[in-house]
Protein backbone atom coordinates (compact mmCIF):
# COMPACT_ATOMS: atom_id res chain seq x y z
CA UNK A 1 -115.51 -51.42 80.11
CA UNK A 2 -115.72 -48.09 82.19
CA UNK A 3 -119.35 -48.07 82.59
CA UNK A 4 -121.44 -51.65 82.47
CA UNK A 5 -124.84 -52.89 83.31
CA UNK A 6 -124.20 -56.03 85.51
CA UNK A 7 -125.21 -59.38 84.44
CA UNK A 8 -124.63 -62.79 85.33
CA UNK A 9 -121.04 -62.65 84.50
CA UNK A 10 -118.48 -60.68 88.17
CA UNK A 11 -117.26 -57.55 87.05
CA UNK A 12 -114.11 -56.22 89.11
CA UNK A 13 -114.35 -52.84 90.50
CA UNK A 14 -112.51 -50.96 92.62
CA UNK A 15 -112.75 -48.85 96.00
CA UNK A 16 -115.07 -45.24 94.81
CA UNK A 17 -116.04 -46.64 91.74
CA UNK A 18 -119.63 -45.38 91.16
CA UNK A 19 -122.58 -47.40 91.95
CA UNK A 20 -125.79 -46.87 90.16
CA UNK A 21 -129.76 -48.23 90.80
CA UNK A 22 -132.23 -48.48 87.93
CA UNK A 23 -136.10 -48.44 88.31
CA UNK A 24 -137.65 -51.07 87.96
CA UNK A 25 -140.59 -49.61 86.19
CA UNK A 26 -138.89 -47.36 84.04
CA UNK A 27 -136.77 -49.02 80.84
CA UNK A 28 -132.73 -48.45 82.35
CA UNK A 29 -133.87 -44.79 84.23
CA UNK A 30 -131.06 -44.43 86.45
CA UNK A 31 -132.41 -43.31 89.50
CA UNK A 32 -130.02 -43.17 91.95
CA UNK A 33 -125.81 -43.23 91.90
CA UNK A 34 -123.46 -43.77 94.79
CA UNK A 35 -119.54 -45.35 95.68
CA UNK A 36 -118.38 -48.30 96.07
CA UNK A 37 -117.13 -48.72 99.35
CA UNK A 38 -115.15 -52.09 99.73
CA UNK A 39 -111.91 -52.92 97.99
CA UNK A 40 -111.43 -55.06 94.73
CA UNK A 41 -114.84 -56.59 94.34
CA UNK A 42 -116.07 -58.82 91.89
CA UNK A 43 -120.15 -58.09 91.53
CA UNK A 44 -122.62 -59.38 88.86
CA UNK A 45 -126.82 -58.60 89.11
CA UNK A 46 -128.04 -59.21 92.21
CA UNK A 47 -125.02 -58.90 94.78
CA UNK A 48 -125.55 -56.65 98.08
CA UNK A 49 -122.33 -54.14 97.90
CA UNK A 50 -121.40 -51.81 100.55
CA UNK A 51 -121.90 -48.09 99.69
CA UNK A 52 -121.53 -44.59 100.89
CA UNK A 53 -123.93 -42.16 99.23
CA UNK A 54 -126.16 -39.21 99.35
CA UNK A 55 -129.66 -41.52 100.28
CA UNK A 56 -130.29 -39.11 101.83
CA UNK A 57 -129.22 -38.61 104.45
CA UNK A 58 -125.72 -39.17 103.99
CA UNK A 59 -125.39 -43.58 104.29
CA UNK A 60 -121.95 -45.56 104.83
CA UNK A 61 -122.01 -49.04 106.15
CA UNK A 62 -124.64 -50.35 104.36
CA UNK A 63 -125.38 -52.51 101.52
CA UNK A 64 -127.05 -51.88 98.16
CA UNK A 65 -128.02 -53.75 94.72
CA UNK A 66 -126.65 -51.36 92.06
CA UNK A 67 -127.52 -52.17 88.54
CA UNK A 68 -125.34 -50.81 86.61
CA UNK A 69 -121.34 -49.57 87.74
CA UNK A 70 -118.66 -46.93 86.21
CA UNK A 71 -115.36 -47.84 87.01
CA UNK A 72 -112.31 -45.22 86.46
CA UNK A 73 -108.50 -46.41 87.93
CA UNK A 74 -107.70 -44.45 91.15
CA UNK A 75 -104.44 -44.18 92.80
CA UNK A 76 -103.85 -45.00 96.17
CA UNK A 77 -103.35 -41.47 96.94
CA UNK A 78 -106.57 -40.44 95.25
CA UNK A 79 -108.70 -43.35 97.62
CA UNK A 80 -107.01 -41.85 100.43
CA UNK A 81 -108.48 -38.16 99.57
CA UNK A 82 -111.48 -39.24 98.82
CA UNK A 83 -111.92 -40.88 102.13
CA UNK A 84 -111.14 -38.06 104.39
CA UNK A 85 -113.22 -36.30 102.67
CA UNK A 86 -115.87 -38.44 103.07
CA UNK A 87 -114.85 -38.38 106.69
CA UNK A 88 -114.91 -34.65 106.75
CA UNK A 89 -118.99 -34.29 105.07
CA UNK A 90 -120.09 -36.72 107.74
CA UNK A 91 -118.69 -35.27 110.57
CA UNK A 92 -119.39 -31.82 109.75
CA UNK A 93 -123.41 -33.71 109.45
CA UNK A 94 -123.29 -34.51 113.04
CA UNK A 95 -121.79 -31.19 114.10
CA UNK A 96 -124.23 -29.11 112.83
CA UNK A 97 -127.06 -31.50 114.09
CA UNK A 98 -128.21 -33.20 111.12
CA UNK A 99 -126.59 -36.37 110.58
CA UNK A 100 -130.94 -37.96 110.32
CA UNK A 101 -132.05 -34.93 108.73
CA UNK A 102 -132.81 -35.67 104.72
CA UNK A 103 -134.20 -32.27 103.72
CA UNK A 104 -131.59 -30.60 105.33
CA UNK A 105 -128.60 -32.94 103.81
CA UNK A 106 -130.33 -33.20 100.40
CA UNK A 107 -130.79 -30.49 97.39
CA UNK A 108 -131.57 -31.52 94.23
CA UNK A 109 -130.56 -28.27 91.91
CA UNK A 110 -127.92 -26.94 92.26
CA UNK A 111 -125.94 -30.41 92.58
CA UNK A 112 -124.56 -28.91 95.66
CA UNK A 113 -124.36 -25.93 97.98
CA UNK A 114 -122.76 -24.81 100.83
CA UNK A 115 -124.32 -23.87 104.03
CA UNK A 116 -122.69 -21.32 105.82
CA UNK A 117 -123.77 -19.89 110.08
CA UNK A 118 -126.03 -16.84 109.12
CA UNK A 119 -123.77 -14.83 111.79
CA UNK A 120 -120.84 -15.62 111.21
CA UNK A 121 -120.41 -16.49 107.43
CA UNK A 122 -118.48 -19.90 108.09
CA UNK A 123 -119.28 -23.49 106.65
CA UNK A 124 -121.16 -25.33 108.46
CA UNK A 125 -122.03 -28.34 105.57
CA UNK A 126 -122.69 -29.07 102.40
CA UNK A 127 -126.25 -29.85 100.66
CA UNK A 128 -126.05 -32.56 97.93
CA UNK A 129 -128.08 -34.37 95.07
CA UNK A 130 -127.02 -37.80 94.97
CA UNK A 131 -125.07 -37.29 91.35
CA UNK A 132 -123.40 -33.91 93.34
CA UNK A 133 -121.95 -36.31 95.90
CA UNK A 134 -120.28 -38.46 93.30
CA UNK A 135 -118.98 -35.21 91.50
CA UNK A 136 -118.09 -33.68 94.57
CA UNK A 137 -116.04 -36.82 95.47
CA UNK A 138 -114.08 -37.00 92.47
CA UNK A 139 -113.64 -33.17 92.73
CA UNK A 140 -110.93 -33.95 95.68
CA UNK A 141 -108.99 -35.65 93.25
CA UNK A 142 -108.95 -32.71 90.20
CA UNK A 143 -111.75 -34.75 88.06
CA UNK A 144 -114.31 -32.74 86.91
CA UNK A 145 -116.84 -35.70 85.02
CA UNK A 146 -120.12 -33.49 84.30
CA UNK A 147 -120.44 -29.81 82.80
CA UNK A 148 -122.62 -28.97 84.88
CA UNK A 149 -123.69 -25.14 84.47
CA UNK A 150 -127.20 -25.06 83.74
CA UNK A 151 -126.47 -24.38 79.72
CA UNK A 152 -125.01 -27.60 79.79
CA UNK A 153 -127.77 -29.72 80.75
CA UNK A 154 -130.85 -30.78 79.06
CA UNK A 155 -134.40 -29.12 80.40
CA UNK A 156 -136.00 -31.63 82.93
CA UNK A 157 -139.59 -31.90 83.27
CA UNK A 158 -141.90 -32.34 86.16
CA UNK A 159 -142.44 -36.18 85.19
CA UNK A 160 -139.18 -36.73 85.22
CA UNK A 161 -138.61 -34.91 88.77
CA UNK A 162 -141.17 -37.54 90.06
CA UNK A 163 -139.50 -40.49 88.51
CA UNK A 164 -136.16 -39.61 89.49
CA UNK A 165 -137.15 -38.54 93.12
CA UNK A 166 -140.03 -40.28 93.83
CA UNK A 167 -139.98 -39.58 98.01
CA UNK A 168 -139.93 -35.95 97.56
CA UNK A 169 -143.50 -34.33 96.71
CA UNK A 170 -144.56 -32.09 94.48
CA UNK A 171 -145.30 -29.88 97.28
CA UNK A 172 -141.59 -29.80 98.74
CA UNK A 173 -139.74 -29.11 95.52
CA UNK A 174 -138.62 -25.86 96.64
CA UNK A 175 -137.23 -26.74 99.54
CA UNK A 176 -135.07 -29.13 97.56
CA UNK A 177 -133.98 -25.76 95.08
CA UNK A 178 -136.72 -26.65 92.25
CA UNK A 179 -138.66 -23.11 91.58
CA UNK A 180 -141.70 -22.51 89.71
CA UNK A 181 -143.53 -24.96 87.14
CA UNK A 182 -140.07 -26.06 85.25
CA UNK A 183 -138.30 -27.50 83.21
CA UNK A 184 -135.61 -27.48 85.20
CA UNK A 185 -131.59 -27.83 84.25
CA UNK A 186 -130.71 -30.49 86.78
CA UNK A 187 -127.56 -33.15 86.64
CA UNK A 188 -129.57 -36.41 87.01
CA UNK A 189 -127.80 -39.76 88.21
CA UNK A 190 -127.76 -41.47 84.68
CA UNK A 191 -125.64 -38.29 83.56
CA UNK A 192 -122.38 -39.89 85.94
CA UNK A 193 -122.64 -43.10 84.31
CA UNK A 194 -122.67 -41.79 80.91
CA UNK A 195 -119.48 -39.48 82.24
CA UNK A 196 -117.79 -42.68 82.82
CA UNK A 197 -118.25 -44.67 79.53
CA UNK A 198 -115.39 -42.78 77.97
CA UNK A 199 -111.78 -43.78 77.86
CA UNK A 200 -109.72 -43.23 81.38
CA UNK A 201 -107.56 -40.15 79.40
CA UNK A 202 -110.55 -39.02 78.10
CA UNK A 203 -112.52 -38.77 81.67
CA UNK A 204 -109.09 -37.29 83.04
CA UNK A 205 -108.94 -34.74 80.75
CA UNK A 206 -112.56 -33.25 80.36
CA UNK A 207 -116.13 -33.08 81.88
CA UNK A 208 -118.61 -35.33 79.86
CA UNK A 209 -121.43 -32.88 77.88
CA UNK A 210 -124.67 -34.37 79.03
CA UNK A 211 -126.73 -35.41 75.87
CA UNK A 212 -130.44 -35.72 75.58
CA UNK A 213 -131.40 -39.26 76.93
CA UNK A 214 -128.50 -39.65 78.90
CA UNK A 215 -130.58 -40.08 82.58
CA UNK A 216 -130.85 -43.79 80.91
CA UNK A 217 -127.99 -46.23 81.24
């Protein structure tokens, strides 16, 4: 089973296998997705994991109570990557002075971008969705799980911007990359989930194409 809703029965998973939380008032609307961050774990409903993911701002050390889970075999080499890079967005957070900051850390389309020293052209850190983290992650390891250009996606509307990010208001969308009125081409958590319900070969060998209805799991 690479991607699962968890029920009463533990399901193993594995260090950077992906995480994801439903709302409750929304029938399986994925809302958030982030990685596991413990070794070999057996979880079922209900069970307080620890996590690093794109809250924002950027969380490690804490627990969460995903809902659903993708799981996809990673060697020890590719845990090892992932980690420093981990290591690497959080540090270069608290070097540029916002480790706290959650409208500086977060961007909602595109999944990610880079921000660079006005002066002097060089990175300072990366903006991220909470899907772009996930992608990004797996990125350090050559696995691309979404297309992602903007033909790719399905149009988002403004009711689903509020249900999927329901701290951010109407008002701010713009800061978080969301011009105009919409619909907007977004990657939406659900999408990662639905990226990992395929075959390990399969999810090593291609991006997922996002179909309609796929921001439920």
């Amino acid at each position: 089973m690479p991607a699962f809703e968890l029920g009463r029965e533990p399901q193993a998973l594995s260090r950077y296998d992906v995480l994801g939380l439903r709302a409750d008032h929304l029938n399986h609307f994925v809302t958030h997705v982030g990685l596991l961050d413990a070794d070999n774990q057996f979880l079922k409903a209900g069970d307080d994991v620890n996590a690093v993911h794109m809250q924002p701002p950027l969380k490690q050390g804490e627990t969460i109570k995903p809902h659903v889970a993708g799981s996809l075999p990673l060697t020890n080499e590719e845990i090892k990557r992932i980690a420093v890079w981990i290591v690497k967005i959080a540090d270069e957070y608290v070097n540029s002075g916002v480790k706290d900051s959650k409208s500086a850390q977060y961007l909602i389309s595109p999944s990610w971008k880079d921000v660079t020293d006005p002066n002097t052209g060089v990175l300072r850190y990366r903006r991220y969705s909470c899907a772009g983290f996930v992608l990004d992650s797996y990125r350090r390891v050559d696995i691309e799980l979404l297309q992602i250009d903007a033909s790719s996606l399905p149009a988002v509307d403004r009711r689903r911007i509020v249900s999927a990010y329901p701290w951010v208001r109407p008002s701010t969308l713009p800061k978080y990359g969301l011009q105009g009125n919409g619909p907007w081409r977004i990657v939406l958590a659900g999408y990662v989930l639905h990226a990992l319900n395929r075959s390990t070969e399969e999810i090593r060998r291609q991006p997922y194409q996002v179909q309609p209805g796929d921001e439920c799991f």
